[in-house]
C-alpha atoms as a PDB file:
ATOM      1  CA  UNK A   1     -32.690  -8.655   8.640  1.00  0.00           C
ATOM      2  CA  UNK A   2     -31.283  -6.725  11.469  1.00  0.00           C
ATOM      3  CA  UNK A   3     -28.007  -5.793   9.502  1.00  0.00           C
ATOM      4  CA  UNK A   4     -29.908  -5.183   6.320  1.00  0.00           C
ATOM      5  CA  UNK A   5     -32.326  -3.161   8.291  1.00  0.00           C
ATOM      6  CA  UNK A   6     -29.324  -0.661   9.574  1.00  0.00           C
ATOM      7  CA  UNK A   7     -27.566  -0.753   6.252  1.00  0.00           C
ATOM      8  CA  UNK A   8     -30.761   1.126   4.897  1.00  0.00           C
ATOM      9  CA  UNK A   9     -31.323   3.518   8.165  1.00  0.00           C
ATOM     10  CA  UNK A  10     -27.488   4.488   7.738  1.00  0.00           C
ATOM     11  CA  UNK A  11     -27.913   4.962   4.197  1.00  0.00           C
ATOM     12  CA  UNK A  12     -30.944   6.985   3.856  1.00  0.00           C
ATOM     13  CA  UNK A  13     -29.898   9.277   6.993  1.00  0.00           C
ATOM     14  CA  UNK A  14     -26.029   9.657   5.106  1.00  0.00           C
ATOM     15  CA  UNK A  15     -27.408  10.098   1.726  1.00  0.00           C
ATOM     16  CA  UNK A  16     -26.505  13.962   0.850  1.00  0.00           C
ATOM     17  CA  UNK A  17     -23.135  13.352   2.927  1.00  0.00           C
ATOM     18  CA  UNK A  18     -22.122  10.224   0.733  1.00  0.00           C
ATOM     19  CA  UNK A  19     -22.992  11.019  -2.632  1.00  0.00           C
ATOM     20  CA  UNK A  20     -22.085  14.328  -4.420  1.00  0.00           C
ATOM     21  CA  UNK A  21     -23.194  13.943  -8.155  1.00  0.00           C
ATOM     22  CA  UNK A  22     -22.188  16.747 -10.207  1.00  0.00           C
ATOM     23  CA  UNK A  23     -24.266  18.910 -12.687  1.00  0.00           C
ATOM     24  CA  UNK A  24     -23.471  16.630 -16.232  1.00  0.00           C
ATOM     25  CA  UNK A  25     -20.604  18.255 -17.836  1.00  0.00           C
ATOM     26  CA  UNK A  26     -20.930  16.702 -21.237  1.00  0.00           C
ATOM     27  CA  UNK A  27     -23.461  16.164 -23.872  1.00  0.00           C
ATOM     28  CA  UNK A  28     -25.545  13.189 -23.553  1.00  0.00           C
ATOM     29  CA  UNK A  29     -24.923  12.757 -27.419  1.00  0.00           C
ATOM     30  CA  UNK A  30     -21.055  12.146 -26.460  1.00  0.00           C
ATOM     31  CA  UNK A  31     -21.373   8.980 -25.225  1.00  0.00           C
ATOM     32  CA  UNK A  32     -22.955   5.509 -25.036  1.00  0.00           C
ATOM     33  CA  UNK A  33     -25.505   4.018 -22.734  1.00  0.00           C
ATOM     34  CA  UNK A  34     -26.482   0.451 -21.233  1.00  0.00           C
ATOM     35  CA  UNK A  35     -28.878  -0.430 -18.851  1.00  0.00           C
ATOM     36  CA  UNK A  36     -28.851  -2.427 -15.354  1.00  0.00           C
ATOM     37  CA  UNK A  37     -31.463  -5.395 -14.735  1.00  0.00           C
ATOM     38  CA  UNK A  38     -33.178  -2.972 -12.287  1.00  0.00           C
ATOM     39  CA  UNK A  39     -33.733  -0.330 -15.158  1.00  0.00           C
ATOM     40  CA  UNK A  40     -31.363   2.109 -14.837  1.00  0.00           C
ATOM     41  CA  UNK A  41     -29.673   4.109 -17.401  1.00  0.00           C
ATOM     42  CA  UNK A  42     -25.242   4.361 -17.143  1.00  0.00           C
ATOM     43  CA  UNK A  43     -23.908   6.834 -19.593  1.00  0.00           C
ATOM     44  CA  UNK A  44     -20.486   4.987 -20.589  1.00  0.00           C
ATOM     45  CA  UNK A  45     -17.664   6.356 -22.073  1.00  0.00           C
ATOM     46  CA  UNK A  46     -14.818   4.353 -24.108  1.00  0.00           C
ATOM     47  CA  UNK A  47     -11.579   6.234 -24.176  1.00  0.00           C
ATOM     48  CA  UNK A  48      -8.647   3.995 -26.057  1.00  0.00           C
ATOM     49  CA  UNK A  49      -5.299   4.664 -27.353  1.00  0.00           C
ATOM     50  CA  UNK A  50      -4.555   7.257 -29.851  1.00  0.00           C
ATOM     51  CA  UNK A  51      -5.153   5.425 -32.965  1.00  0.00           C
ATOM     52  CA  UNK A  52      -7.778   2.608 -32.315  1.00  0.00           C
ATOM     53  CA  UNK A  53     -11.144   2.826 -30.599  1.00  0.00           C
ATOM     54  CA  UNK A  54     -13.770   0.746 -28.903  1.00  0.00           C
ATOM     55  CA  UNK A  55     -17.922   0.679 -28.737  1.00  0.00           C
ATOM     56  CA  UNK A  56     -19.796  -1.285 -26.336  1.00  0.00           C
ATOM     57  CA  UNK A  57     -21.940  -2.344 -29.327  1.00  0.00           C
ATOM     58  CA  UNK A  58     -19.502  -4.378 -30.791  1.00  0.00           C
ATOM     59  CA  UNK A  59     -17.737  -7.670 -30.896  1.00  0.00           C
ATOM     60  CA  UNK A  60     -13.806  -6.997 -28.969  1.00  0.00           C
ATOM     61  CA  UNK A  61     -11.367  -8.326 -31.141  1.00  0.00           C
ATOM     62  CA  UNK A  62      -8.411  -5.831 -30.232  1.00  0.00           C
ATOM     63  CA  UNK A  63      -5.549  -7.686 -28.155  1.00  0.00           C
ATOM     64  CA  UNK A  64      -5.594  -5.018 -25.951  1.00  0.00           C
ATOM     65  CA  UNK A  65      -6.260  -5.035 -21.868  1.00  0.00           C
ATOM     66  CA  UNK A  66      -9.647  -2.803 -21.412  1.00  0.00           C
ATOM     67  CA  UNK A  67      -9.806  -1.825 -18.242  1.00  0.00           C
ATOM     68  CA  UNK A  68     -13.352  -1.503 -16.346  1.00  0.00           C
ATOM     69  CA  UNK A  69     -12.867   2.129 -14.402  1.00  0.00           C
ATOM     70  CA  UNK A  70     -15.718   2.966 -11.427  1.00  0.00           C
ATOM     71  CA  UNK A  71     -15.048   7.160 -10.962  1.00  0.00           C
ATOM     72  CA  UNK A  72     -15.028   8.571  -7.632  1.00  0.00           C
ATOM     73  CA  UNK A  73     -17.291  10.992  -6.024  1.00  0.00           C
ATOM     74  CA  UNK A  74     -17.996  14.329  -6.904  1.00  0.00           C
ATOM     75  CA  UNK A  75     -17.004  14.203 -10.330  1.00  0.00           C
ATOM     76  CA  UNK A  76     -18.504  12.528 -14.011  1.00  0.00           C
ATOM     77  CA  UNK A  77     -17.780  11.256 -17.517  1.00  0.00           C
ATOM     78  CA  UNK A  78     -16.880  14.201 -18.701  1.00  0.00           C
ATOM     79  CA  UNK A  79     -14.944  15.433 -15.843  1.00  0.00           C
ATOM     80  CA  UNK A  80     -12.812  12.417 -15.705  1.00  0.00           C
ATOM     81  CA  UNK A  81     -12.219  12.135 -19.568  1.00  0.00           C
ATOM     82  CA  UNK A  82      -8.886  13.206 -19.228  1.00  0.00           C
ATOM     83  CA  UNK A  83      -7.784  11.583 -17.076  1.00  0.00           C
ATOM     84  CA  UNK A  84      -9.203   8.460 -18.699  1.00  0.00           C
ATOM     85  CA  UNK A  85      -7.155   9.362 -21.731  1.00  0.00           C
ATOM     86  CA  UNK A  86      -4.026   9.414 -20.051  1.00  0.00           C
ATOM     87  CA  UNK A  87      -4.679   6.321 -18.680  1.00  0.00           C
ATOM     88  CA  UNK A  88      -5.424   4.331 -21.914  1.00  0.00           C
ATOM     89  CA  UNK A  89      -1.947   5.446 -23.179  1.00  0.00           C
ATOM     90  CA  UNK A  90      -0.217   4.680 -20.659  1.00  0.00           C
ATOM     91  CA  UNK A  91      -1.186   1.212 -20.208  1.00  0.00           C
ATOM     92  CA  UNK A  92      -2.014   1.053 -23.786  1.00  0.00           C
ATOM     93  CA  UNK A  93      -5.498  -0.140 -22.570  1.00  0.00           C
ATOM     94  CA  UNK A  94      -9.144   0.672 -23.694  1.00  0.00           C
ATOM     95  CA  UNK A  95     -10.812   2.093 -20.765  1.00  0.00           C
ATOM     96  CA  UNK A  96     -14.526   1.712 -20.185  1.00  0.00           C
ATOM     97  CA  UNK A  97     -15.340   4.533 -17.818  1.00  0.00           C
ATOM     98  CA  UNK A  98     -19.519   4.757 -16.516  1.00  0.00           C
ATOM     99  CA  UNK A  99     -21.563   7.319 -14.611  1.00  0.00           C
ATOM    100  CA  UNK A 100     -23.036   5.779 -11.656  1.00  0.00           C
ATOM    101  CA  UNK A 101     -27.456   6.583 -11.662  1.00  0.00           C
ATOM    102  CA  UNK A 102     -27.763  10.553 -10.479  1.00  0.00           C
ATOM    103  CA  UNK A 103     -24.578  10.865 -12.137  1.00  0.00           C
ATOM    104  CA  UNK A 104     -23.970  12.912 -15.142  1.00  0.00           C
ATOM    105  CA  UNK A 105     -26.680  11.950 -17.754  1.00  0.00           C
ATOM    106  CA  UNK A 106     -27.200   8.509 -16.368  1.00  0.00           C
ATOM    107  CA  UNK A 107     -30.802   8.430 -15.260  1.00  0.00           C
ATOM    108  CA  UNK A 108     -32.145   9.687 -12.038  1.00  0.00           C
ATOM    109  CA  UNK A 109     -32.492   7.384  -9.075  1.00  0.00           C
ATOM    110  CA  UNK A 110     -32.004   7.284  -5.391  1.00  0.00           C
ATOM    111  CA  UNK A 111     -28.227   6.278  -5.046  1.00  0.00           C
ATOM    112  CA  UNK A 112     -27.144   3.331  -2.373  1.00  0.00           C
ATOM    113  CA  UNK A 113     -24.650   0.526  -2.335  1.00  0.00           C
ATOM    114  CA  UNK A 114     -26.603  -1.787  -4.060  1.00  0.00           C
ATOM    115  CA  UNK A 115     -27.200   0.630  -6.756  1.00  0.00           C
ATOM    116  CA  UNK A 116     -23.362   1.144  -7.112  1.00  0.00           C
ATOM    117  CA  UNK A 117     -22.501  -2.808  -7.498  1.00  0.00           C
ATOM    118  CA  UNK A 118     -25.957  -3.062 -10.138  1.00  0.00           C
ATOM    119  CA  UNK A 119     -24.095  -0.904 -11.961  1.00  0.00           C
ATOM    120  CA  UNK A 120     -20.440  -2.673 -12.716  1.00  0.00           C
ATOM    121  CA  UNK A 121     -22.653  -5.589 -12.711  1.00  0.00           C
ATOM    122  CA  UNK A 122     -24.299  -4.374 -15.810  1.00  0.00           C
ATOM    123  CA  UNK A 123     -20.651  -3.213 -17.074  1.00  0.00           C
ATOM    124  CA  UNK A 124     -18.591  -6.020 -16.373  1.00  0.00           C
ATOM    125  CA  UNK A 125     -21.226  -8.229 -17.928  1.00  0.00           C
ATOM    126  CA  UNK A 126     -21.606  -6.284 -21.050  1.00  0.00           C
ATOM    127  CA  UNK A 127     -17.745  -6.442 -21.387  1.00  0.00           C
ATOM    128  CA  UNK A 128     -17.744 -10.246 -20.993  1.00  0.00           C
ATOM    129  CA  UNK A 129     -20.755 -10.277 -23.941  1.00  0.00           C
ATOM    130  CA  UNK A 130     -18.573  -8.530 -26.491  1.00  0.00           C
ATOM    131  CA  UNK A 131     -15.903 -11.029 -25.925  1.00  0.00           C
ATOM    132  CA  UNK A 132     -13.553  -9.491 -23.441  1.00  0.00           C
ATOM    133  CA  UNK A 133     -12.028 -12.516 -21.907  1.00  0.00           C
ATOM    134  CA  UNK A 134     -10.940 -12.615 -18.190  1.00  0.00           C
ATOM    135  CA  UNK A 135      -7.219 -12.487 -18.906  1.00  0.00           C
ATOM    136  CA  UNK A 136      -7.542  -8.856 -20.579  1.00  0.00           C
ATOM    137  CA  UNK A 137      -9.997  -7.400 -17.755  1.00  0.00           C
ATOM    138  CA  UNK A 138      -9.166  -5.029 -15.409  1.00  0.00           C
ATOM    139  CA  UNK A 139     -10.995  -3.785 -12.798  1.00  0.00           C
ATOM    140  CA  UNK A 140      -9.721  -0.186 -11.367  1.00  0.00           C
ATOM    141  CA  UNK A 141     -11.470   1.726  -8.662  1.00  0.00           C
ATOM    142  CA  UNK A 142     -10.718   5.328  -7.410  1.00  0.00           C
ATOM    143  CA  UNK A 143     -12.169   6.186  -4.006  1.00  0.00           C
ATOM    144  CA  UNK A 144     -15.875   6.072  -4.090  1.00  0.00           C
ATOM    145  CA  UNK A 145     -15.165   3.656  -7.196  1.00  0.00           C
ATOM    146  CA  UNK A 146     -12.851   1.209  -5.100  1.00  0.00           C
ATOM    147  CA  UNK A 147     -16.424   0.196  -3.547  1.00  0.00           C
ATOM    148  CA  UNK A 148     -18.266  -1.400  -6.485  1.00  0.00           C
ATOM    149  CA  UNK A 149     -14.971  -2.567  -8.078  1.00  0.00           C
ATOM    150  CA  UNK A 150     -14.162  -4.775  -4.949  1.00  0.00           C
ATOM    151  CA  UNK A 151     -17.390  -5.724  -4.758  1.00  0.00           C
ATOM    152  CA  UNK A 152     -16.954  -7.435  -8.423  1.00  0.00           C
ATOM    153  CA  UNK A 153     -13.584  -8.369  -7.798  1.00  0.00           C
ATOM    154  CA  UNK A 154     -15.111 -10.559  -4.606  1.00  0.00           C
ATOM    155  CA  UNK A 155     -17.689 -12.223  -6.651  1.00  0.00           C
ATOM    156  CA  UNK A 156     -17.022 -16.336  -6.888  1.00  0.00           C
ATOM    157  CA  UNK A 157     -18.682 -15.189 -10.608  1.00  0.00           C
ATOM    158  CA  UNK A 158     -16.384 -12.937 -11.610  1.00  0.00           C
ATOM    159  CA  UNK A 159     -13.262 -13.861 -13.600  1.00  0.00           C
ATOM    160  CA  UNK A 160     -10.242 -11.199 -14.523  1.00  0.00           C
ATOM    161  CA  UNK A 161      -6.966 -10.435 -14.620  1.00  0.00           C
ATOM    162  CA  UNK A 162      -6.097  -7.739 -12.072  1.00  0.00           C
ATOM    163  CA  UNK A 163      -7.475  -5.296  -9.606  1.00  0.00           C
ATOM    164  CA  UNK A 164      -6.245  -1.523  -9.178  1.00  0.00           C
ATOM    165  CA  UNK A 165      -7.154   0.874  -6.561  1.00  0.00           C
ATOM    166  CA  UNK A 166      -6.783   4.392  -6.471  1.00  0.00           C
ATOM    167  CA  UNK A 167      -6.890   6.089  -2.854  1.00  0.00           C
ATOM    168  CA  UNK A 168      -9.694   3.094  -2.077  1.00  0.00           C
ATOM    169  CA  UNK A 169     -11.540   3.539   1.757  1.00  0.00           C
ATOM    170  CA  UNK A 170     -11.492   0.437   3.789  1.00  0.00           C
ATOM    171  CA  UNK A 171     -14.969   1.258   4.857  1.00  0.00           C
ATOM    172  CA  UNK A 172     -17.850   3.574   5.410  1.00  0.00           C
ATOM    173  CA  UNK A 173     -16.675   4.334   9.144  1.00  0.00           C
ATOM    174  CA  UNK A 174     -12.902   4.202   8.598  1.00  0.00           C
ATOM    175  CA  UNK A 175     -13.228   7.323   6.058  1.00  0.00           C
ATOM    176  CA  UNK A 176     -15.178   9.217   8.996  1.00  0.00           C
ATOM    177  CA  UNK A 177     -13.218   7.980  12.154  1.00  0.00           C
ATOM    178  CA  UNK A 178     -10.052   6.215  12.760  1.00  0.00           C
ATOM    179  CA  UNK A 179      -9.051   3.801  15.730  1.00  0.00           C
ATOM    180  CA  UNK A 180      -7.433   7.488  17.329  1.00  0.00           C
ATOM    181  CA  UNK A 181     -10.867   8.137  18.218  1.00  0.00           C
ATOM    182  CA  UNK A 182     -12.733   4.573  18.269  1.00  0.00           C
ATOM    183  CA  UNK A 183     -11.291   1.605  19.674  1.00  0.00           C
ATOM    184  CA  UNK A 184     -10.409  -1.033  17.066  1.00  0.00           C
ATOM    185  CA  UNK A 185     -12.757  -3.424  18.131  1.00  0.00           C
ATOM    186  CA  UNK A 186     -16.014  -1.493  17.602  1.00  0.00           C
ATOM    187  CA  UNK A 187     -14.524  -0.252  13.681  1.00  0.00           C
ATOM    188  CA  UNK A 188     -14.183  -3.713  13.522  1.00  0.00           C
ATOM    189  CA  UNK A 189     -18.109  -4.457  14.328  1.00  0.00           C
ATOM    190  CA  UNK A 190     -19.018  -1.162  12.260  1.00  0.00           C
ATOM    191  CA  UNK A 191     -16.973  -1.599   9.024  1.00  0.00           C
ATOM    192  CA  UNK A 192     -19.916  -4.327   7.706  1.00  0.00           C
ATOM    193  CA  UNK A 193     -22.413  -1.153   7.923  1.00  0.00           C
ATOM    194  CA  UNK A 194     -21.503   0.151   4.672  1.00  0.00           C
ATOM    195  CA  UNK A 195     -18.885  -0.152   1.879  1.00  0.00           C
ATOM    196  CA  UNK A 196     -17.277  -2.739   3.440  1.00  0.00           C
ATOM    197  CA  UNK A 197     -13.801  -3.192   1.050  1.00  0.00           C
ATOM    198  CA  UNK A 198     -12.362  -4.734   4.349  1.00  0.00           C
ATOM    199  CA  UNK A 199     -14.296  -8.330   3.657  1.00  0.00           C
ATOM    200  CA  UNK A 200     -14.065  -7.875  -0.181  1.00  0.00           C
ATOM    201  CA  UNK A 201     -11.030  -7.615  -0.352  1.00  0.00           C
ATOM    202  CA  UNK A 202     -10.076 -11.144   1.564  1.00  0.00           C
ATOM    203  CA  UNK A 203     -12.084 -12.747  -1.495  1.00  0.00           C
ATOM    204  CA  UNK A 204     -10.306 -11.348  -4.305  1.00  0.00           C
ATOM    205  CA  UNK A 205      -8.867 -13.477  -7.082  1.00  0.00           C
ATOM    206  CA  UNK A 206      -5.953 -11.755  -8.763  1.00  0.00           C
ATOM    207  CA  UNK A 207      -3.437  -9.226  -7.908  1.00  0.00           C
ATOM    208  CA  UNK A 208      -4.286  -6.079  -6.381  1.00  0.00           C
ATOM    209  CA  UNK A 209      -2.318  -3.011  -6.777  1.00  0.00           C
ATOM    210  CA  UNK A 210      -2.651   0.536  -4.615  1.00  0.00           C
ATOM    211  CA  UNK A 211      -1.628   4.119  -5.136  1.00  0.00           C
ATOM    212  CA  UNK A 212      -2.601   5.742  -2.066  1.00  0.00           C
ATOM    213  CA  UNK A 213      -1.102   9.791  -1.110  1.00  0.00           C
ATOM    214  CA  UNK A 214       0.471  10.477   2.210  1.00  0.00           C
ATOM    215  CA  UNK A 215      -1.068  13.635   2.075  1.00  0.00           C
ATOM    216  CA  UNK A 216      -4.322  12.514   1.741  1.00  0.00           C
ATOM    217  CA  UNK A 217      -7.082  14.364   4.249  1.00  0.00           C
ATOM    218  CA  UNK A 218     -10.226  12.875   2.633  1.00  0.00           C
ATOM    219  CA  UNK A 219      -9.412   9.115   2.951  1.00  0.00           C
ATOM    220  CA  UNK A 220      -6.417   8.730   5.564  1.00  0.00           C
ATOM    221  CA  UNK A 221      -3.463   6.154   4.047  1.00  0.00           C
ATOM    222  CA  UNK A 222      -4.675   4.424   7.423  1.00  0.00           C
ATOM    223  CA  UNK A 223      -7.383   2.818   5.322  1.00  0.00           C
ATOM    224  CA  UNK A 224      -5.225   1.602   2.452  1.00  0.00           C
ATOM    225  CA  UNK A 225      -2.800   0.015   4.434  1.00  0.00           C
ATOM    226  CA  UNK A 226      -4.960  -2.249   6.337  1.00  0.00           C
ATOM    227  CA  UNK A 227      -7.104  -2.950   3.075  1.00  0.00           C
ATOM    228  CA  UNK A 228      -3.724  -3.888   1.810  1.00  0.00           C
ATOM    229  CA  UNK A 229      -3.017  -6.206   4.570  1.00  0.00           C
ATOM    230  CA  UNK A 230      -6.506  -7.775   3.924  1.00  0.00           C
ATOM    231  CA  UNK A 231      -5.729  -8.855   0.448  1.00  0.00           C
ATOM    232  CA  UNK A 232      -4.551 -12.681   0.253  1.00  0.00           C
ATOM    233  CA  UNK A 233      -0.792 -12.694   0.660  1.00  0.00           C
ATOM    234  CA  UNK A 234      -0.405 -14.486  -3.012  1.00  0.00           C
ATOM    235  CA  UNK A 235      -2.617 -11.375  -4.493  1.00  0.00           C
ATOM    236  CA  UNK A 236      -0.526  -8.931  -2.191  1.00  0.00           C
ATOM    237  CA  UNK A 237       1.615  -6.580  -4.840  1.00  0.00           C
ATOM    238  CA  UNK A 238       3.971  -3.674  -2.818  1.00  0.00           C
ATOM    239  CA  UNK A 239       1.347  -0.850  -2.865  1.00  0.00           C
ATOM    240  CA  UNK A 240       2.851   2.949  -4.107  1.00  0.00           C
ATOM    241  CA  UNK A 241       2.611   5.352  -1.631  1.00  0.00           C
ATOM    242  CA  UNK A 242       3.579   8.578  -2.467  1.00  0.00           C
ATOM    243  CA  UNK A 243       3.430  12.627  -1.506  1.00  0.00           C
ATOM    244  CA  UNK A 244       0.330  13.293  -3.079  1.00  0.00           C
ATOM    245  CA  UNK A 245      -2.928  14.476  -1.728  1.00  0.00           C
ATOM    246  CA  UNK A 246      -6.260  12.962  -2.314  1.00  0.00           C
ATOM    247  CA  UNK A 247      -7.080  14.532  -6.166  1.00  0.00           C
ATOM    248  CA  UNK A 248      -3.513  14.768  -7.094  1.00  0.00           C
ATOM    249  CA  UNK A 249      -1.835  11.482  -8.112  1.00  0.00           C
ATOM    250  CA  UNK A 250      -1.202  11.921 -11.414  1.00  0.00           C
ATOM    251  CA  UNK A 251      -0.043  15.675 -11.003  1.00  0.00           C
ATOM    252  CA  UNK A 252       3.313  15.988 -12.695  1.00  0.00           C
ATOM    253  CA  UNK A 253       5.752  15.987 -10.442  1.00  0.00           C
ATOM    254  CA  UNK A 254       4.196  12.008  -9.157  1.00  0.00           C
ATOM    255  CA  UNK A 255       3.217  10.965 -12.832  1.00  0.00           C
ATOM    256  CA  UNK A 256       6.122   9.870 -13.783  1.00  0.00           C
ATOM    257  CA  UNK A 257       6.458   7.139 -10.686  1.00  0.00           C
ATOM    258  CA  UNK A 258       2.439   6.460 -10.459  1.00  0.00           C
ATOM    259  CA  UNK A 259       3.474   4.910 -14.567  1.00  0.00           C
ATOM    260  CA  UNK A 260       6.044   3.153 -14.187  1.00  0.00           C
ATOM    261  CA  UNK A 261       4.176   1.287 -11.494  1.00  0.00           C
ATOM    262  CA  UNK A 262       1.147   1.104 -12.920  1.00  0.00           C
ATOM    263  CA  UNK A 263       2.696  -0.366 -16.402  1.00  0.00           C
ATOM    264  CA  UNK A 264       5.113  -3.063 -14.394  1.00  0.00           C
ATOM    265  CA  UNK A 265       1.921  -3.955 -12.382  1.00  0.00           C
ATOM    266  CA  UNK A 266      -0.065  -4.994 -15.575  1.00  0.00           C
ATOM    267  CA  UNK A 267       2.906  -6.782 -16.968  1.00  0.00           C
ATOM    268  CA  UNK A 268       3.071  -8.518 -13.647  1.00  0.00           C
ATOM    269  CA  UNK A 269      -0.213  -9.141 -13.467  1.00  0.00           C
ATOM    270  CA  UNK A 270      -1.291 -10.287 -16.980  1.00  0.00           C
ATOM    271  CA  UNK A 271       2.235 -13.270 -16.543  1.00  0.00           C
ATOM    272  CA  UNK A 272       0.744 -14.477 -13.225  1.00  0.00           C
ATOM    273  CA  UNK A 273      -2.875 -15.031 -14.943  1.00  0.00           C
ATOM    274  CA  UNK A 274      -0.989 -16.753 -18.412  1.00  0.00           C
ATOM    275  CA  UNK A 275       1.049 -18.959 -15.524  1.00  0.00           C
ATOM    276  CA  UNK A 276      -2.223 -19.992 -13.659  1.00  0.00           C
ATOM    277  CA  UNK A 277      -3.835 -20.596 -17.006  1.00  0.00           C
ATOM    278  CA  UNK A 278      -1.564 -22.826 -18.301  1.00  0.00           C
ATOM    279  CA  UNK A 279      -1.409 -24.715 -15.180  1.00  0.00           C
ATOM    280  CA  UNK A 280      -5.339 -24.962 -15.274  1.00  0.00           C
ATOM    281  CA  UNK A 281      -5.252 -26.498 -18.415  1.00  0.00           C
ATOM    282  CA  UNK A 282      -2.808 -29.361 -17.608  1.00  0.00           C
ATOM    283  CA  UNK A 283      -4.891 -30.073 -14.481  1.00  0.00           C
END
C-alpha cells in the first residue's frame, strides 16, 4: 500500500512536468480507434509499406513483421507519421502507431503509468485478435514510449518476437538525477517510484535492441547503458550508440547506420525466435 500510495503522490504532484500532450495535429477522420477495458479512446494509426496496407478491423494475413510503436512525449499521430513511414520501409514492417489518452484525438483522461500500460494492453491484444502471431510482433518504444513497451515486453502473458528501444529512460529518477548527484544506492531504492524499465527489463523474453545519442541532454546515455546491462545476457544485442541528440536519430547524416542496424537486428531477431520455436516443438 505504502509504495502504491507514493506512486500516486509522485504522480499527481509530477503530472504537468511528465506529460506534455500536444494540440492534435491531424483529423480525427484520418485514423482508426480502439478502446481500453477502462474506457478509453486510442486514436491508432497503421502506416505500412508503399504498396500494401493494414486496418485494425481486419483479419492479418500479410507475412509481414508489424511492429507495435508507443510515441514519446510531446508529440502525436500525426506528428510522428513520418517518421512511422520511414520506418515501415525500412524494415518492410506494418507499423501500428497509438496516441496515448490526452493525446491527440484519443479521449481525455488524467494520464499516469497505469494509463500508459492500459493502453498497449488494449493494442497488443487487438493485434494478437486479428491474427498477428508472436513471431511477427514487435514491440518498439521511443523515450516516454520505452515505458509501456517494457512493461508488455515483461509480462509472463505476453509472447513476441523482439523488443526495440529508442533513447528509453531507465527510470523516473534517473531522467531527473544521476548517481553524480545521488548516491547509487538511494536511485537504486527510488527507481521502483515510477517508470521503472530497470526491473522490466530483467523479465524480458526476446532480444532487445537500443539506439541511444551521445549527445543526448534530455535522457543521459547513462540510463541506456545500465538498462542495457539489465537485460538477460541471452536477450543482450550490442546496443548503437551514436552522435545524435535526443530528437535526432534518424537525421541524415545517422540514418544510414541507425538502418542497417535496425534491419540486421530484425533478421537476428526473427532466426533466434524460428530456432527456439523449433526446439519447442520437439520438446
Amino acid at each position: 500500500m505504502g509504495a502504491r500510495m507514493t506512486k500516486s503522490v509522485v504522480e499527481t504532484c509530477m503530472q504537468s512536468s511528465i506529460y506534455h500532450p500536444p494540440a492534435a495535429s491531424y483529423s480525427k477522420y484520418s485514423c482508426q480507434f480502439l478502446r481500453t477495458v477502462s474506457g478509453d479512446k486510442l486514436a491508432v494509426l497503421c502506416v505500412s509499406p508503399v504498396g500494401c496496407s493494414m486496418s485494425m478491423h481486419k483479419k492479418y494475413t500479410d507475412s509481414r513483421h508489424v511492429v507495435l510503436y508507443s510515441h514519446g512525449n510531446a508529440t502525436d499521430l500525426g506528428e510522428c507519421k513520418d517518421m512511422c513511414e520511414m520506418l515501415a520501409n525500412m524494415l518492410d514492417a506494418h507499423v501500428v502507431v497509438y496516441d496515448y489518452p490526452n493525446y491527440g484525438n484519443s479521449s481525455k483522461a488524467a494520464m499516469c503509468e497505469a494509463t500508459l500500460n492500459s493502453s498497449i494492453e488494449a493494442m497488443y491484444t487487438r493485434l494478437r485478435e486479428m491474427g498477428v502471431a508472436p513471431a511477427k510482433m514487435i514491440l518498439m518504444g521511443q523515450s516516454l514510449g520505452s515505458v509501456p513497451t517494457l512493461n508488455m515486453a515483461s509480462r509472463a502473458s505476453a509472447d513476441y518476437c523482439a523488443v526495440i528501444l529508442i533513447s528509453p529512460l531507465a527510470s523516473a529518477i534517473r531522467a531527473v538525477v544521476s548517481d553524480e548527484v545521488v548516491p547509487k544506492y538511494i536511485l537504486a531504492k527510488l527507481d521502483g517510484v515510477l517508470f521503472d524499465n530497470l526491473q522490466a527489463a530483467e523479465r524480458v523474453r526476446a532480444p532487445v535492441a537500443i539506439v541511444h545519442g551521445f549527445d543526448d541532454e534530455v535522457l543521459n546515455i547513462a540510463g541506456a547503458q545500465l538498462l542495457h546491462s539489465r537485460i538477460p545476457a541471452r536477450f543482450q544485442h550490442a546496443p548503437l550508440y551514436i552522435e545524435a541528440e535526443h530528437n535526432d536519430i534518424y537525421r541524415d547524416e545517422t540514418l544510414v547506420q541507425v538502418t542497417e542496424y535496425l534491419q540486421e537486428f530484425v533478421r537476428a531477431a526473427s532466426e533466434a525466435h524460428g530456432r527456439l520455436s523449433a526446439a519447442a516443438s520437439r520438446d
